[in-house]
C-alpha atoms as a PDB file:
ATOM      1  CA  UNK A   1       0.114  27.104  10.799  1.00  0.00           C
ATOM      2  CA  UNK A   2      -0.971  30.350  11.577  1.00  0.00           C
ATOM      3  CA  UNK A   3      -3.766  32.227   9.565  1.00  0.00           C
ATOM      4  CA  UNK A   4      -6.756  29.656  10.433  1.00  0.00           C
ATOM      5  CA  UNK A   5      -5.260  28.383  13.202  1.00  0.00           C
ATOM      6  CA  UNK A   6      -6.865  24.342  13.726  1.00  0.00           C
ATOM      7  CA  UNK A   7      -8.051  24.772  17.610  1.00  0.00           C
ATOM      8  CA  UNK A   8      -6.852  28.456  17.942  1.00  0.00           C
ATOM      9  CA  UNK A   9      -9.031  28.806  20.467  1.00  0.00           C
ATOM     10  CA  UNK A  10      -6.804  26.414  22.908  1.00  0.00           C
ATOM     11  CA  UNK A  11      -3.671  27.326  21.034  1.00  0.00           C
ATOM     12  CA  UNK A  12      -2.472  29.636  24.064  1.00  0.00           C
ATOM     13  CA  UNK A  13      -4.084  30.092  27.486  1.00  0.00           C
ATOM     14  CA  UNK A  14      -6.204  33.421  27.717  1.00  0.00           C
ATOM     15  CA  UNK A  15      -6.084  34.539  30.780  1.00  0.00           C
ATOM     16  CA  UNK A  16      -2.323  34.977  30.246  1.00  0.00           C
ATOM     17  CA  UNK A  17      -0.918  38.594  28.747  1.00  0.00           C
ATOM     18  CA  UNK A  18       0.526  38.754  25.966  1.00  0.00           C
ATOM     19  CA  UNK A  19       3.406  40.503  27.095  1.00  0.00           C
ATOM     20  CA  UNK A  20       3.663  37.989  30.008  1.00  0.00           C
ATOM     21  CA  UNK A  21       3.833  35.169  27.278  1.00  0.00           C
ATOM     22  CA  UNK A  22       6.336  36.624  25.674  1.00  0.00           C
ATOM     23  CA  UNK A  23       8.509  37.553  28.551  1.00  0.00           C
ATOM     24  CA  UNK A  24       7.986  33.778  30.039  1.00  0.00           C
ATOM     25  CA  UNK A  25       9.409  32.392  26.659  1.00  0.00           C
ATOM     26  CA  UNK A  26      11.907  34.351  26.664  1.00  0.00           C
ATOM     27  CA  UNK A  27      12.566  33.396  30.376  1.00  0.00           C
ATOM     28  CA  UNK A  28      12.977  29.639  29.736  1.00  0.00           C
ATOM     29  CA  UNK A  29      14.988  30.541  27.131  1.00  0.00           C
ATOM     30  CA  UNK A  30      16.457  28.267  24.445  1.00  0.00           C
ATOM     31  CA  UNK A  31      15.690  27.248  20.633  1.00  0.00           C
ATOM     32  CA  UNK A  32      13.340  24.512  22.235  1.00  0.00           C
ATOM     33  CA  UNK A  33      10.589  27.049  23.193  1.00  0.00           C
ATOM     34  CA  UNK A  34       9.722  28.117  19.456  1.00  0.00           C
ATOM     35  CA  UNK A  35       8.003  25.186  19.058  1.00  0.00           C
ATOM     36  CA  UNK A  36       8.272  22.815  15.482  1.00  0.00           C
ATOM     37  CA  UNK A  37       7.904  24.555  12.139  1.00  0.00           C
ATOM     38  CA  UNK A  38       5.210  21.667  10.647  1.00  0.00           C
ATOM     39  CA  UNK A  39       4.691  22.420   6.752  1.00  0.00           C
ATOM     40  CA  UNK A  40       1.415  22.351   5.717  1.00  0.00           C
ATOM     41  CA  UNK A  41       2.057  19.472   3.125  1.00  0.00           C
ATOM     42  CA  UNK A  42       2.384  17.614   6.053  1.00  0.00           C
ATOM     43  CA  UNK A  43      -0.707  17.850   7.323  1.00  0.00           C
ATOM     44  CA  UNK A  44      -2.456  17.894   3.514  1.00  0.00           C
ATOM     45  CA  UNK A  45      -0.645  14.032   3.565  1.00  0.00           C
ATOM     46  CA  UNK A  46      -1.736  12.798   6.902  1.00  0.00           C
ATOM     47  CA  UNK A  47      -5.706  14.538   6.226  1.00  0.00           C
ATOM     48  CA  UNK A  48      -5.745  12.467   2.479  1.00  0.00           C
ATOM     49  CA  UNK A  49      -4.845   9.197   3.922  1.00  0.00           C
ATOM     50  CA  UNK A  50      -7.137   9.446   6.688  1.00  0.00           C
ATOM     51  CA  UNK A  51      -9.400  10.298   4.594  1.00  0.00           C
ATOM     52  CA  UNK A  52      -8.967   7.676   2.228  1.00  0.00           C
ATOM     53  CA  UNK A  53      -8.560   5.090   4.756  1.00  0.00           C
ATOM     54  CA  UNK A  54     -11.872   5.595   6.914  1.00  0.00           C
ATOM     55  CA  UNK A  55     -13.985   6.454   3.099  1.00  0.00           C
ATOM     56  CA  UNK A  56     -13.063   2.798   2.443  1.00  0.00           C
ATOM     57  CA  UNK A  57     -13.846   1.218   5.884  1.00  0.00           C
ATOM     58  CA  UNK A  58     -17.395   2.898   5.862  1.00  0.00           C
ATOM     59  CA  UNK A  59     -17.533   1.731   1.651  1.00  0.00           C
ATOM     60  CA  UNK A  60     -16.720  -1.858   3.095  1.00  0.00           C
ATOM     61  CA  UNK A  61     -19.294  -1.882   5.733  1.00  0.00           C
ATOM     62  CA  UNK A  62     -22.170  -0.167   4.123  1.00  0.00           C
ATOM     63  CA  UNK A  63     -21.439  -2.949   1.084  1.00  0.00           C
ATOM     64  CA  UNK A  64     -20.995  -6.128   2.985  1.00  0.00           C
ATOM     65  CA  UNK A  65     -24.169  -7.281   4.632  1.00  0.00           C
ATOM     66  CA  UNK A  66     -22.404  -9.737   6.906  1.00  0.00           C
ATOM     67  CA  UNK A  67     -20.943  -6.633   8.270  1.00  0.00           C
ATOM     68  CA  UNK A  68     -24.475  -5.111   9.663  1.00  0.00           C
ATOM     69  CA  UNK A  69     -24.145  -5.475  13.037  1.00  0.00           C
ATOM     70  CA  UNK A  70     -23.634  -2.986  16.290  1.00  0.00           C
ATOM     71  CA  UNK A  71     -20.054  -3.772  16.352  1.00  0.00           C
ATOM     72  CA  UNK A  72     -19.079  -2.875  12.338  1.00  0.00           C
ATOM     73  CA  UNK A  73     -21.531   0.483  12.802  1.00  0.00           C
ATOM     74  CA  UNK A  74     -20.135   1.626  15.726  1.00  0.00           C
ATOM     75  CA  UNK A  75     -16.799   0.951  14.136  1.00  0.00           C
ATOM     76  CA  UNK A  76     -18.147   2.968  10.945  1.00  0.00           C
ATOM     77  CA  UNK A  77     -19.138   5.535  13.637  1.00  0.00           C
ATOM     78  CA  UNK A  78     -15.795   5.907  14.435  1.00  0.00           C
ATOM     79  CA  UNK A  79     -14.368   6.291  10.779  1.00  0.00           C
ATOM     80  CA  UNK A  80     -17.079   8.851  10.262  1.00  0.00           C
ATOM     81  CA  UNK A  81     -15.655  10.552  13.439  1.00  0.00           C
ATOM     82  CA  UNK A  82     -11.989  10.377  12.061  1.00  0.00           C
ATOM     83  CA  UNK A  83     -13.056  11.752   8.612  1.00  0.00           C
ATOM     84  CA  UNK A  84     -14.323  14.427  10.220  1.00  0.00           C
ATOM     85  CA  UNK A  85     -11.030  15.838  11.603  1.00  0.00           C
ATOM     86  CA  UNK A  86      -9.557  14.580   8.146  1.00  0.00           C
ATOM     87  CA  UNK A  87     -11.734  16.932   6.299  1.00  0.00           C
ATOM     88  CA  UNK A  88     -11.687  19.961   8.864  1.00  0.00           C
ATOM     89  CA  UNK A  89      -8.102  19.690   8.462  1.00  0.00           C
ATOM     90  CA  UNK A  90      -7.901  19.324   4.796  1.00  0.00           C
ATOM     91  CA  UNK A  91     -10.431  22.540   4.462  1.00  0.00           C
ATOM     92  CA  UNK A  92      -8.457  24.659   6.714  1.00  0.00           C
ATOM     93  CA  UNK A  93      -4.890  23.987   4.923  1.00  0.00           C
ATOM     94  CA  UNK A  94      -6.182  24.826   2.091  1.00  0.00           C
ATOM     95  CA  UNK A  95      -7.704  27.720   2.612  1.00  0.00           C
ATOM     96  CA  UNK A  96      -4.487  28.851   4.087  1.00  0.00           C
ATOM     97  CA  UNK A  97      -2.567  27.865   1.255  1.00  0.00           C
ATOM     98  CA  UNK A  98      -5.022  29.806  -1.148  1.00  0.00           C
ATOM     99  CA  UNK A  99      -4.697  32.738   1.044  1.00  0.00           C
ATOM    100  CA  UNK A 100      -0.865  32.619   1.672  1.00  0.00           C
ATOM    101  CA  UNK A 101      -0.689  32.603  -2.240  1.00  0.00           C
ATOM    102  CA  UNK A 102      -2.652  34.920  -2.657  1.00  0.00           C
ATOM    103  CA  UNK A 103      -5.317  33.182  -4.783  1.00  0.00           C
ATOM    104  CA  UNK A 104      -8.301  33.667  -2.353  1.00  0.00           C
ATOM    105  CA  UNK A 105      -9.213  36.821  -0.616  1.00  0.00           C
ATOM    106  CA  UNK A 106     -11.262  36.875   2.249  1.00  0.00           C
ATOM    107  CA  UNK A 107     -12.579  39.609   4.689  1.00  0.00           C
ATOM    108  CA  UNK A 108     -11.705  38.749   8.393  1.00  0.00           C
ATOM    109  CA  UNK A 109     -15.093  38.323   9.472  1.00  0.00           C
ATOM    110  CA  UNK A 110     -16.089  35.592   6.859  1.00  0.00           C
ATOM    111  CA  UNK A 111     -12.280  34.042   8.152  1.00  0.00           C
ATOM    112  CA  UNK A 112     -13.098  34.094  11.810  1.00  0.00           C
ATOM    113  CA  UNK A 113     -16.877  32.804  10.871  1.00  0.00           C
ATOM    114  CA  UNK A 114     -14.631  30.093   8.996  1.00  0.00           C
ATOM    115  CA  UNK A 115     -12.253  29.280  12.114  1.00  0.00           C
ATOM    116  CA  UNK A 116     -15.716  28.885  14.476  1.00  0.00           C
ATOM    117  CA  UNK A 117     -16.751  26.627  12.288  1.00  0.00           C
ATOM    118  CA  UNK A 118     -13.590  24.447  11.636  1.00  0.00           C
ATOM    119  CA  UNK A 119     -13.341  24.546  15.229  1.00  0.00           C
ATOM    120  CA  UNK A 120     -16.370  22.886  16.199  1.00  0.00           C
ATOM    121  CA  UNK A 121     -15.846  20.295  13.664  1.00  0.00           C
ATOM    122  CA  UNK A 122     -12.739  19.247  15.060  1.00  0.00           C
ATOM    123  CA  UNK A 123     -14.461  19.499  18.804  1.00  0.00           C
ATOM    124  CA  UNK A 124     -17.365  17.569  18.063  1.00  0.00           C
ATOM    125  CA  UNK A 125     -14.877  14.911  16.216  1.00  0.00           C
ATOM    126  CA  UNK A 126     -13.032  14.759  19.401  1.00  0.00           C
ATOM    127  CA  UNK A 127     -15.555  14.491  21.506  1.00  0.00           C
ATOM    128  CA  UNK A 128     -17.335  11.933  18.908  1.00  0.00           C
ATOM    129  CA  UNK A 129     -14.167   9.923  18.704  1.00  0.00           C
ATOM    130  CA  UNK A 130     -13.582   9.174  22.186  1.00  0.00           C
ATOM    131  CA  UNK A 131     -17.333   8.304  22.706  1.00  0.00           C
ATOM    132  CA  UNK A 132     -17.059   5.416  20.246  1.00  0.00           C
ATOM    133  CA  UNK A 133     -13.737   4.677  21.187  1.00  0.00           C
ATOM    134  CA  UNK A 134     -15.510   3.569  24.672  1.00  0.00           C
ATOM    135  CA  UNK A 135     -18.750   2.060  23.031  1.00  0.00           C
ATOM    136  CA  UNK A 136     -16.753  -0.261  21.120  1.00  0.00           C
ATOM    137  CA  UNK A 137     -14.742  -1.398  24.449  1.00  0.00           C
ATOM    138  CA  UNK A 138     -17.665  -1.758  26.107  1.00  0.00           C
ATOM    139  CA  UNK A 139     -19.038  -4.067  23.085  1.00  0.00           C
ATOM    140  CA  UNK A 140     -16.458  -5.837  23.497  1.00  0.00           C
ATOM    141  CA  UNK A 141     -16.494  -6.362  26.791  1.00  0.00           C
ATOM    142  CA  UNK A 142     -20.072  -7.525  26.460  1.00  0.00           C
ATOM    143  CA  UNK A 143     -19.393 -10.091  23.550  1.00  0.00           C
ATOM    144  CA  UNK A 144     -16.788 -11.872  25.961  1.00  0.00           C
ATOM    145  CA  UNK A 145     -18.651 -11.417  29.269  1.00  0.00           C
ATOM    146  CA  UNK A 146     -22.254 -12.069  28.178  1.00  0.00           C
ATOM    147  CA  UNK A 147     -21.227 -13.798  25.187  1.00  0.00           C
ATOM    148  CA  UNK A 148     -25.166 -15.489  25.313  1.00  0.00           C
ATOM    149  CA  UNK A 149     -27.097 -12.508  25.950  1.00  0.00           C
ATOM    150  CA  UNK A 150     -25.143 -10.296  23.730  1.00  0.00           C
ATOM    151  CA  UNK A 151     -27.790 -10.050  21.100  1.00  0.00           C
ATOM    152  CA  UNK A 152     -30.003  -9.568  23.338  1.00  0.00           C
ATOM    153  CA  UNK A 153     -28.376  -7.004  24.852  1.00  0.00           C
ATOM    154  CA  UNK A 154     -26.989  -4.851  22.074  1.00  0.00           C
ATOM    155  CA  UNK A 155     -29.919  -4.973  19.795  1.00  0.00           C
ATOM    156  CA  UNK A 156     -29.853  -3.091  16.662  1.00  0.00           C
ATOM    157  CA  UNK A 157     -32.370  -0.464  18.187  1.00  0.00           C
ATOM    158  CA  UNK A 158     -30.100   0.331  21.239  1.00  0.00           C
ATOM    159  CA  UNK A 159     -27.118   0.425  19.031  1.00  0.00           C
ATOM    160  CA  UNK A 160     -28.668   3.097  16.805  1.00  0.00           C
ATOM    161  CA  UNK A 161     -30.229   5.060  19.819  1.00  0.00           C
ATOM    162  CA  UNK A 162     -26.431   4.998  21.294  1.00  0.00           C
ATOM    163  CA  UNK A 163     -25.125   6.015  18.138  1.00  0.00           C
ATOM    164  CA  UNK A 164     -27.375   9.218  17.255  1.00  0.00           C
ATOM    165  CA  UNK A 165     -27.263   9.898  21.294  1.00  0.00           C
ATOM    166  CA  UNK A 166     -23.120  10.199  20.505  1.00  0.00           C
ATOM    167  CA  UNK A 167     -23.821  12.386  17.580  1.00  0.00           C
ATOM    168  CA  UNK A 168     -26.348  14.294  19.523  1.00  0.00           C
ATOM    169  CA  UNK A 169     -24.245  15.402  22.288  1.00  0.00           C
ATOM    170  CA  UNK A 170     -20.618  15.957  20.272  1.00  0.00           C
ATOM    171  CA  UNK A 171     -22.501  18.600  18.690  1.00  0.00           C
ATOM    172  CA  UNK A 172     -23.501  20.262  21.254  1.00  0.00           C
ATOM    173  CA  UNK A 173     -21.172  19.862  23.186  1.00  0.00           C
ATOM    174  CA  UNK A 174     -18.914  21.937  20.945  1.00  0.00           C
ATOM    175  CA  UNK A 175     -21.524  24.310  20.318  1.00  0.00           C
ATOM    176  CA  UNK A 176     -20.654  25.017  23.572  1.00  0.00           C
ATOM    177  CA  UNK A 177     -17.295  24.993  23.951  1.00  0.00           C
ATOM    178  CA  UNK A 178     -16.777  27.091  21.295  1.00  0.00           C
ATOM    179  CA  UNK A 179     -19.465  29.437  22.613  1.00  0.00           C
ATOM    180  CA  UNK A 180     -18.001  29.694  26.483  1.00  0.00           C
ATOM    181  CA  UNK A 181     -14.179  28.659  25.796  1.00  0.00           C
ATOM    182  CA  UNK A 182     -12.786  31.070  27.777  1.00  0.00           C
ATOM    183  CA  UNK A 183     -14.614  29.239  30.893  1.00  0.00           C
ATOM    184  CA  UNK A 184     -11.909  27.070  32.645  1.00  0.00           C
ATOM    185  CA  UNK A 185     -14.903  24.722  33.557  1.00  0.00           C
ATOM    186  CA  UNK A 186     -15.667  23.751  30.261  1.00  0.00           C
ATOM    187  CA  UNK A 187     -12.106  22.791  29.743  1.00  0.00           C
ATOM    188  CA  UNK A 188     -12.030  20.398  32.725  1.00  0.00           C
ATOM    189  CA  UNK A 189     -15.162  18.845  31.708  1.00  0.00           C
ATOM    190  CA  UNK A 190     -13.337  18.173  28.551  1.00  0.00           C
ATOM    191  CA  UNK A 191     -10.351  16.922  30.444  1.00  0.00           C
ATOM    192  CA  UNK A 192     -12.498  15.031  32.702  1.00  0.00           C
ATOM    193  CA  UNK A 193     -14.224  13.165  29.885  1.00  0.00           C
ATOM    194  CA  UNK A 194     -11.039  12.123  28.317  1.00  0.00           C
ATOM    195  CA  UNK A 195      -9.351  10.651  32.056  1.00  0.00           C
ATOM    196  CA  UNK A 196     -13.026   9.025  32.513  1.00  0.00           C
ATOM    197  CA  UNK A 197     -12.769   7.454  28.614  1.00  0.00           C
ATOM    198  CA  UNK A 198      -8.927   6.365  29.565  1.00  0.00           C
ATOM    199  CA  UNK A 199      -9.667   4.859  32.354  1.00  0.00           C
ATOM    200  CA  UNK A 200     -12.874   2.906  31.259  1.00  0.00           C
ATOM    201  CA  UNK A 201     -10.810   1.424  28.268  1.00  0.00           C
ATOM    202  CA  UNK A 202      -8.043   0.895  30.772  1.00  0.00           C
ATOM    203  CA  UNK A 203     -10.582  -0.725  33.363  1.00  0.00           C
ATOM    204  CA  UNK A 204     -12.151  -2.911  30.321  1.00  0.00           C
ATOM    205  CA  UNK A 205      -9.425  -4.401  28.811  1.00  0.00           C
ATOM    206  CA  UNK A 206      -7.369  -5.102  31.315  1.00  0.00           C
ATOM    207  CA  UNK A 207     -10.540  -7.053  32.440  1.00  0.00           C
ATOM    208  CA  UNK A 208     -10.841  -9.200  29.344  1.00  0.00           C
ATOM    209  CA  UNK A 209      -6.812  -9.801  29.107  1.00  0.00           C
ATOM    210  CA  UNK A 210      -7.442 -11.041  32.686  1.00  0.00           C
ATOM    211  CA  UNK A 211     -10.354 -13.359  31.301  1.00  0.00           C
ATOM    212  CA  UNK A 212      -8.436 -14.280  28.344  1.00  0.00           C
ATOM    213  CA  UNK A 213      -5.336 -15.371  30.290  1.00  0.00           C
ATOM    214  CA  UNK A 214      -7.237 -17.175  32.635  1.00  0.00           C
ATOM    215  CA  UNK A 215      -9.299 -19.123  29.626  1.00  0.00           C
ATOM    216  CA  UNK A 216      -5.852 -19.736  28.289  1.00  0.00           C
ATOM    217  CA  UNK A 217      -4.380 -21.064  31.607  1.00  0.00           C
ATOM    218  CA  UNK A 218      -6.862 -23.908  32.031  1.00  0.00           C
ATOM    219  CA  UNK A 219      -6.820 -25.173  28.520  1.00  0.00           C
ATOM    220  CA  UNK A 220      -2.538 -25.086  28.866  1.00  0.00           C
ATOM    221  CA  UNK A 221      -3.107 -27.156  31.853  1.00  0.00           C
ATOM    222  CA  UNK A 222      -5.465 -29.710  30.710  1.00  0.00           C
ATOM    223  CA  UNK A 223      -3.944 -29.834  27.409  1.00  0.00           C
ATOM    224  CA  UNK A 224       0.173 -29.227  28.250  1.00  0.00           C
ATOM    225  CA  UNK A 225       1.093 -26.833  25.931  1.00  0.00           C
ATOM    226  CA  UNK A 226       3.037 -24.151  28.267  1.00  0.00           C
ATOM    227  CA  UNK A 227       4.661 -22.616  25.658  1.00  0.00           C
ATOM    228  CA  UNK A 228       1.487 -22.221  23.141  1.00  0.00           C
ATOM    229  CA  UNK A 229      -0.030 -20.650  26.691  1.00  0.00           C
ATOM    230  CA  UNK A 230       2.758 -17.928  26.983  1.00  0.00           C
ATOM    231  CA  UNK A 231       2.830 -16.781  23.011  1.00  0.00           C
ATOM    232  CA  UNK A 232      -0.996 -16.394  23.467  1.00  0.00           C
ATOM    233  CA  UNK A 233      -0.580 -14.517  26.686  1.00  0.00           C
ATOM    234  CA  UNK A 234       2.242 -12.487  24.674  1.00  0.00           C
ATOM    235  CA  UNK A 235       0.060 -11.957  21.872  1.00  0.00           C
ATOM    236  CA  UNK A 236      -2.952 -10.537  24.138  1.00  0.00           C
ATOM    237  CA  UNK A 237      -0.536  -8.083  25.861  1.00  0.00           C
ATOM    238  CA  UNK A 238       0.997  -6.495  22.799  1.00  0.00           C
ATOM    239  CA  UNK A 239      -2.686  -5.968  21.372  1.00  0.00           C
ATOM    240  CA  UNK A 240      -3.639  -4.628  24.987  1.00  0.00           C
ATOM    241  CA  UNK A 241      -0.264  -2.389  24.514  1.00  0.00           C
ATOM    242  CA  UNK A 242      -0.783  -1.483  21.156  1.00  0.00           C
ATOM    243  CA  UNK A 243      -4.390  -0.169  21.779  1.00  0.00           C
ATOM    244  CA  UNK A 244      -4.242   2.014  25.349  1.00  0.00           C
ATOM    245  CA  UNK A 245      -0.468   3.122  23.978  1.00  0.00           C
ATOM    246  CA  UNK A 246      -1.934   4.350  20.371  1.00  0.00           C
ATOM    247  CA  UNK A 247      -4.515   5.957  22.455  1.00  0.00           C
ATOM    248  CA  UNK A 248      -2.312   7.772  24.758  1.00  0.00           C
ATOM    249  CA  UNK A 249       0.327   8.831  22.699  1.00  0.00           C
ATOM    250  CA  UNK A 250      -2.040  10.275  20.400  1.00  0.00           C
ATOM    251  CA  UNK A 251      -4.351  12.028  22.475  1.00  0.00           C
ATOM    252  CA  UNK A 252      -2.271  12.312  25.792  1.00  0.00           C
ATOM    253  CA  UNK A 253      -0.036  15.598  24.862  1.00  0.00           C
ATOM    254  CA  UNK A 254      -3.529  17.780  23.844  1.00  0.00           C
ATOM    255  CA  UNK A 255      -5.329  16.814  26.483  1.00  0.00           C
ATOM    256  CA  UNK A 256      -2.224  17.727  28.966  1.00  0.00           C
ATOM    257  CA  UNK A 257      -1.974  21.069  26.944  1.00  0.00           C
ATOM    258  CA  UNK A 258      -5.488  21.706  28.431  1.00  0.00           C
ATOM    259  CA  UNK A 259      -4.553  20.936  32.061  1.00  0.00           C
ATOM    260  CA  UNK A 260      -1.346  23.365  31.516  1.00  0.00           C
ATOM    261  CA  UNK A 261      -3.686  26.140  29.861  1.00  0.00           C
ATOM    262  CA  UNK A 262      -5.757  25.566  33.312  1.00  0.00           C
ATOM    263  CA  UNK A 263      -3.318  25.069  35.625  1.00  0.00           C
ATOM    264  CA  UNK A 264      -0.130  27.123  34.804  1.00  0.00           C
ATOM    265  CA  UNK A 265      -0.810  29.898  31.775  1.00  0.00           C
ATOM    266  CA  UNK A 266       1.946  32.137  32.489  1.00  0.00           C
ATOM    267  CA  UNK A 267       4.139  29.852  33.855  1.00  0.00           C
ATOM    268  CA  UNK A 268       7.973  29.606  31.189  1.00  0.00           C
ATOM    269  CA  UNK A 269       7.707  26.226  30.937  1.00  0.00           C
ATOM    270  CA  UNK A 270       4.202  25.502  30.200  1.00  0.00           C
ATOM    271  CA  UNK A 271       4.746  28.625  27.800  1.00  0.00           C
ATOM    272  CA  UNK A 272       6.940  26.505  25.964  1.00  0.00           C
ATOM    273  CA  UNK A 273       5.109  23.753  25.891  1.00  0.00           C
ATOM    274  CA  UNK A 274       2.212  25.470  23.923  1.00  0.00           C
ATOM    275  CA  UNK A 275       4.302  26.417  21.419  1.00  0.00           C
ATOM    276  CA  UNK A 276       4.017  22.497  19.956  1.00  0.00           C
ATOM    277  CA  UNK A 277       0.156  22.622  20.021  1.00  0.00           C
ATOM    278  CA  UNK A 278       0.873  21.977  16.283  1.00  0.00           C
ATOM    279  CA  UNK A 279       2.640  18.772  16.922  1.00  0.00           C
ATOM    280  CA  UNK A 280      -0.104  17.520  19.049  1.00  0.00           C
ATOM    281  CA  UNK A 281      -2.623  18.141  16.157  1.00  0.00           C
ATOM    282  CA  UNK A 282      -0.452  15.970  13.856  1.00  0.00           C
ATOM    283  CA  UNK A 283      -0.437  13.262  16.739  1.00  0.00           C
ATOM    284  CA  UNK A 284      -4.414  13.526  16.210  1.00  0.00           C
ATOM    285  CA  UNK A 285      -4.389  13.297  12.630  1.00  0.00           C
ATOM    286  CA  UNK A 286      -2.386  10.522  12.904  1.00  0.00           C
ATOM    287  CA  UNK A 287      -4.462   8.878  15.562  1.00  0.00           C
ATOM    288  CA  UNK A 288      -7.147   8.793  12.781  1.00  0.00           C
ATOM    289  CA  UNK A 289      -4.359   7.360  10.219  1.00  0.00           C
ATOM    290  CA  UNK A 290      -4.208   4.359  12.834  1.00  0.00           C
ATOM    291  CA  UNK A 291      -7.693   3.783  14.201  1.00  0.00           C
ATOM    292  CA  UNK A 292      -8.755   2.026  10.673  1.00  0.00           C
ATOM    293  CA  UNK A 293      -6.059  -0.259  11.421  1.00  0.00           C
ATOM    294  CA  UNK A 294      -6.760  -1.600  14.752  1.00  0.00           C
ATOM    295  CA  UNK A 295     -10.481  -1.181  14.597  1.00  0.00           C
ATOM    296  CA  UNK A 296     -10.762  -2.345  11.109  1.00  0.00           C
ATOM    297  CA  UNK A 297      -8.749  -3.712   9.389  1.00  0.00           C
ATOM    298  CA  UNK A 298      -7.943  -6.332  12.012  1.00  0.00           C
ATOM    299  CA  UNK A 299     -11.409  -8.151  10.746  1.00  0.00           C
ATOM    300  CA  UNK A 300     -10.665 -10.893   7.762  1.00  0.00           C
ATOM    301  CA  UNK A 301     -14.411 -10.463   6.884  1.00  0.00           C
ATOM    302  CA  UNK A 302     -13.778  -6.928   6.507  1.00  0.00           C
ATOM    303  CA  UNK A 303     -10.119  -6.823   4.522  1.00  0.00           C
ATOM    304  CA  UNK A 304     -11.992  -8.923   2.081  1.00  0.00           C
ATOM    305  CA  UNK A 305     -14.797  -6.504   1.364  1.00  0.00           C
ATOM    306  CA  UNK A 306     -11.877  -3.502   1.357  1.00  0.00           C
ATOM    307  CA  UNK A 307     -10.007  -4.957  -1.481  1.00  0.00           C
ATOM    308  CA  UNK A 308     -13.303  -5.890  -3.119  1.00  0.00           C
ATOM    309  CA  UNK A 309     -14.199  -2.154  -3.007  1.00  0.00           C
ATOM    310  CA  UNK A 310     -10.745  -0.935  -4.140  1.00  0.00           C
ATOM    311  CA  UNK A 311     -10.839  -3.585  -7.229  1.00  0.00           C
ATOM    312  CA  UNK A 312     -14.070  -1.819  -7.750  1.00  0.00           C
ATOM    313  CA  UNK A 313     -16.007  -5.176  -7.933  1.00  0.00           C
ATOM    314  CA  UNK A 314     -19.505  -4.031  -6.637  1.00  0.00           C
END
């Protein structure tokens, strides 16, 4: 992608030459270092069914009462969140398609006004994503811990002050970022954000695994049932896996581009590895592909409102 480049701000370091760039490619050497040619149908695809996906999750929840709780709107939260990097991304490749074909002309003022503006979309969606990412772990950790007090606890008014104070500070906190990029500070903050948000998930649900397995030992013991004990255990670890690996994998490789744009701008390697910014976008995109199913569509309640909606029987 190269016109209205998605992130072009973090797409190479800037306090690197561009002659020095160039020469450290060339230095590490190799077809490896020109990164992956990703078509632009490709990410059209991924946007739509992100798109689609969290529009139908938000449909299901606004339309099932039962679903009006904290939990469901912080999980709507996050579908708004994922739509958001759905649509940036949908708006962008098509601009660039219109303007590779020729069909739209634009000066290259109203384009870079255009890029700010994508940009800061796709910020505040990261920074909005990751937010509820770590509200709903901590709800969760909260409905299993202080299973009693939870409604007392998460009330509907904290929910919805925790919600706009999410929305509040994504924004601007890429109003910033976009206006003071070129600070290295900024970008650790954003690294730092992301380690703190791994590590709280990490911290959480390895906590309520631990809890789980426990609960699980004693009723295998009074009860017997060893092997009904170790498939649940199983079970629990593969969600655990399949959660903090999604997240990872996903989000891991951009964020680790930032600490090499910090770290080591010039050096051949780290040159190289910024040339597949692009594939850590699609890992983003697809991030949002997946979220609806773990956060989601996991919920029986939920799957039956979803195919209520998309048989259109409101």
């Amino acid at each position: 992608m190269s016109t209205l480049a998605p992130l072009r701000l973090l797409r190479e370091p800037w306090n690197a030459s561009e002659g020095n760039q160039s020469n450290a490619t060339g230095g590490a050497g190799g077809a490896w270092c020109q990164g992956l040619d990703i078509p632009n149908e490709l990410f059209l695809t991924l946007g739509l069914v992100s798109l689609v996906e969290n529009l139908l999750v938000v449909a299901a929840i606004l339309k099932n009462r039962n679903l009006h709780s904290p939990m469901y709107y912080f999980i709507c939260c996050l579908a708004v969140s994922d739509m958001l990097v759905s649509v940036s991304n949908l708006a962008e490749t098509l601009f660039m398609l219109l303007m590779e074909h020729g069909v739209l002309v634009i000066r290259a003022s109203i384009v870079r006004h255009m890029d700010n503006v994508i940009d800061m979309l796709i910020c505040s969606s990261v920074v909005s994503s990751l937010s509820f990412l770590g509200v709903i772990a901590v709800d969760r950790y909260i409905t299993i811990f202080y299973a009693l007090r939870y409604h007392s606890i998460m009330t509907l008014q904290r929910a919805v002050v925790t919600m706009a104070s999410v929305w509040l500070v994504s924004t601007v906190s890429s109003t910033v970022f976009i206006t003071y990029y070129r600070n290295n500070a900024i970008l650790l903050c954003l690294i730092g954000f992301f380690l703190f948000m791994l590590v709280l998930m990490l911290v959480l649900y390895i906590h309520m695994f631990a809890l789980a397995r426990h609960h699980l030992r004693s009723i295998s013991s009074q009860q017997k049932q060893p092997t009904v004990y170790r498939s649940s255990s199983l079970k629990g670890a593969v969600t655990l896996t399949i959660l903090l690996g999604v997240f990872f994998i996903c989000w891991g490789p951009f964020f680790f581009h930032l600490i090499l744009i910090v770290t080591c701008p010039t050096n051949p390697f780290c040159v190289c590895f910024f040339s597949y910014f692009n594939l850590f976008l699609i890992l983003i995109i697809c991030n949002s592909v997946v979220d609806p199913l773990i956060y989601a569509f996991r919920s029986q309640e939920l799957r039956r409102t979803l195919r209520e909606v998309v048989l259109c029987s409101w």
